[in-house]
Protein backbone atom coordinates (compact mmCIF):
# COMPACT_ATOMS: atom_id res chain seq x y z
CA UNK A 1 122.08 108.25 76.30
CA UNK A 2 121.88 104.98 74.73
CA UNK A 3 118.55 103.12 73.22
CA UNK A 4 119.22 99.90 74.05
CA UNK A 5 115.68 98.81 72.67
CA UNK A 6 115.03 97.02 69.19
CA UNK A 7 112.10 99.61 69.65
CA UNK A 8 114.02 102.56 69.59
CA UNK A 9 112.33 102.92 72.84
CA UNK A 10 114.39 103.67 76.20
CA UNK A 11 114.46 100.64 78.94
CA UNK A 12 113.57 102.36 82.65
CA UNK A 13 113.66 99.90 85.67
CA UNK A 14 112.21 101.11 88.98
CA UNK A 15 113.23 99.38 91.89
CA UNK A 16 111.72 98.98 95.13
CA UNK A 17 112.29 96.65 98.09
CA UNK A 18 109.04 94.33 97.39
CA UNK A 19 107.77 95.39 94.14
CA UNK A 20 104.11 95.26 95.62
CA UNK A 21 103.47 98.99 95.19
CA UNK A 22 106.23 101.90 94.35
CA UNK A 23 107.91 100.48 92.30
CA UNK A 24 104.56 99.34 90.16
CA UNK A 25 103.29 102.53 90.36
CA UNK A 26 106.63 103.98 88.35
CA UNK A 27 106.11 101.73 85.83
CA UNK A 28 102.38 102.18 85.52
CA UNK A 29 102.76 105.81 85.67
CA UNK A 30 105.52 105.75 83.27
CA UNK A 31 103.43 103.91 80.70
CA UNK A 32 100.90 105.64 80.99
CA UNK A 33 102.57 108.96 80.51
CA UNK A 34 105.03 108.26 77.89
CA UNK A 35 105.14 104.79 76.81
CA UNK A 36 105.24 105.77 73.67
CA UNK A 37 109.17 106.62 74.29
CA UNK A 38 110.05 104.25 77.15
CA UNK A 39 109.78 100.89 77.82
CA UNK A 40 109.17 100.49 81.57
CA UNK A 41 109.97 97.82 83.61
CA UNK A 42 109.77 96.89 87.94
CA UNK A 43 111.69 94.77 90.01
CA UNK A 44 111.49 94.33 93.83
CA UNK A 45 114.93 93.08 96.21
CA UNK A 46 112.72 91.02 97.93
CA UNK A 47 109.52 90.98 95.73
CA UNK A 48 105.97 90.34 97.32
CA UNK A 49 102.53 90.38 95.76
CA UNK A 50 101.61 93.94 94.23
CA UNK A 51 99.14 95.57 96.72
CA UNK A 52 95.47 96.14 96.17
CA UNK A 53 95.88 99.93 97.67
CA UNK A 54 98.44 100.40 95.30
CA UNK A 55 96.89 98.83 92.05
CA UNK A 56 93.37 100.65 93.52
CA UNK A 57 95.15 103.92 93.48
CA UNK A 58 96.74 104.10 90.06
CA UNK A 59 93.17 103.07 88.53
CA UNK A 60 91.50 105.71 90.45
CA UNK A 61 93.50 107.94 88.26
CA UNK A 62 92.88 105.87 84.75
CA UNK A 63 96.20 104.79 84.76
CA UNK A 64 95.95 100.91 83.61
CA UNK A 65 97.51 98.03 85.97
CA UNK A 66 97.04 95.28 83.13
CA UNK A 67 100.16 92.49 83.23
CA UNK A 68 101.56 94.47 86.27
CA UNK A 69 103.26 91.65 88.45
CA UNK A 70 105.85 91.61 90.87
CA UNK A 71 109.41 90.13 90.10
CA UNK A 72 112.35 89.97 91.29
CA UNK A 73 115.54 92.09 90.28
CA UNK A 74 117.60 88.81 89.68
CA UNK A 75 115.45 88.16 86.85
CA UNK A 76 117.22 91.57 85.06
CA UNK A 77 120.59 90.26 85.63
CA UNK A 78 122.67 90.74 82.75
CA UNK A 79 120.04 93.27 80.73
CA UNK A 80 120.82 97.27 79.82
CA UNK A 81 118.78 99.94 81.14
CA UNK A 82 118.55 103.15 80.38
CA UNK A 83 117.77 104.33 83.64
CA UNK A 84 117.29 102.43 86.93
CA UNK A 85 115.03 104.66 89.24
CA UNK A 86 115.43 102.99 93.16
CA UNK A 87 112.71 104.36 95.25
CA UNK A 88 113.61 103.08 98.79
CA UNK A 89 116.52 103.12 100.76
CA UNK A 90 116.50 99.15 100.81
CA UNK A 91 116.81 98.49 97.07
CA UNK A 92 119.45 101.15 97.18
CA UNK A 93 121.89 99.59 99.36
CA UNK A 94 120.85 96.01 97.65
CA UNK A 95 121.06 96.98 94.13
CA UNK A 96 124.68 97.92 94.39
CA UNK A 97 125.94 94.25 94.03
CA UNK A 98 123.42 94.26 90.46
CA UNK A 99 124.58 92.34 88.06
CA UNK A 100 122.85 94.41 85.47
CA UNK A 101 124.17 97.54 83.58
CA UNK A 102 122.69 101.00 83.68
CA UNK A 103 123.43 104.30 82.06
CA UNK A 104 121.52 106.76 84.48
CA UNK A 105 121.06 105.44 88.32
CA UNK A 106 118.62 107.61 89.70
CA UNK A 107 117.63 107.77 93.55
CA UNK A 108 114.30 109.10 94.78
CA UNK A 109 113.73 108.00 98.17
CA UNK A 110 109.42 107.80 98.26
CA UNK A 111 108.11 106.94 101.29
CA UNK A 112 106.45 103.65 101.79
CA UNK A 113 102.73 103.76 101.83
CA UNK A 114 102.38 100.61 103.91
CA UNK A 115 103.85 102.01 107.18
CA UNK A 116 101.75 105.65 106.63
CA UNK A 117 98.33 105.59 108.47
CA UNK A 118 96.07 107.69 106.34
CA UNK A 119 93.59 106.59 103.78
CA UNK A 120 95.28 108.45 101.17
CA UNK A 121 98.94 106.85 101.62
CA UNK A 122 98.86 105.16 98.47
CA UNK A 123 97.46 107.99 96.81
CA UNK A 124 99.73 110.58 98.09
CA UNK A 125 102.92 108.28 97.40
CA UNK A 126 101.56 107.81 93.26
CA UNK A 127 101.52 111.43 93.36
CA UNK A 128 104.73 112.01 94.71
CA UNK A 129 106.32 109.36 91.91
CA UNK A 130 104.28 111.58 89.55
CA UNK A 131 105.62 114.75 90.04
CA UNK A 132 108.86 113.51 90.01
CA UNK A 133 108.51 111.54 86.85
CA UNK A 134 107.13 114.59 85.04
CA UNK A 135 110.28 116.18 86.04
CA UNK A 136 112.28 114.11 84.87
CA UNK A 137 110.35 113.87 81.45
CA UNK A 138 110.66 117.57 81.23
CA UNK A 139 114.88 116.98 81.17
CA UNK A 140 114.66 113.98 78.91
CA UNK A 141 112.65 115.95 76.06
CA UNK A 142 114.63 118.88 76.51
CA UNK A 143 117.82 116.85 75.89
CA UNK A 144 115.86 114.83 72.83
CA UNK A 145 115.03 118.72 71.66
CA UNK A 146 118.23 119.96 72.58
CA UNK A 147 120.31 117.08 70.23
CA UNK A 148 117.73 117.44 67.71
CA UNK A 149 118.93 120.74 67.24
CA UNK A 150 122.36 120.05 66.79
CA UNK A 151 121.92 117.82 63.83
């Protein structure tokens, strides 16, 4: 696991077709939950506007949506991540031709809010990126812990 930040912080990039709402959300979220340690980043295939459902969601839940903007994942060409985090099948299959570099590619296929009809779709999709964030915070401080212990 490389830091690849003059921070000492770790670069995440999540990806999403449009960058108008999952994606945004994951780097929100991630922010908001550990910013301190990670430097968190979004980038859409074919980016779009970020939502108002989506940006109305993550403050119901405090999280701040300050500077969030959509761009496009052409303007990370060339840059070091950490992690890239894809959260649709469409960045997936167009983010294999990336002309970026990553260390950890993770996949979590979220389900986009736009085509769900309830009221809570943009809700239920934030808390869907959440749990699985938190999960994957839990491994990332246990391997911090775990390599603090062998020195």
């Amino acid at each position: 696991m490389s830091l690849s930040s003059t921070s000492g912080k770790q670069r995440v990039l999540f990806l999403c077709h449009q960058n108008s709402a999952r994606s945004l959300m994951g780097e929100a979220l991630l922010r908001h939950l550990a910013g301190e340690h990670f430097e968190a980043f979004s980038a859409g295939t074919e980016p779009d506007e970020p939502h108002r459902k989506a940006m109305e969601a993550l403050r119901e839940q405090g999280i701040a949506t300050e500077g969030l903007a959509s761009q496009s994942l052409s303007s990370f060409a060339g840059q070091h991540f950490d992690t890239v985090i894809v959260l649709c099948d469409k960045a997936q299959e167009s983010c294999r031709d990336w002309q970026g570099r990553r260390d950890e590619h993770l996949y979590w296929d979220i389900r986009d809010p736009r085509t769900i009809e309830r009221d809570n779709a943009y809700a239920q999709a934030l808390q869907e990126i959440r749990v699985r964030l938190m999960l994957w915070l839990q491994l990332k401080e246990r391997d911090r812990s775990g390599q603090a212990a062998h020195r």
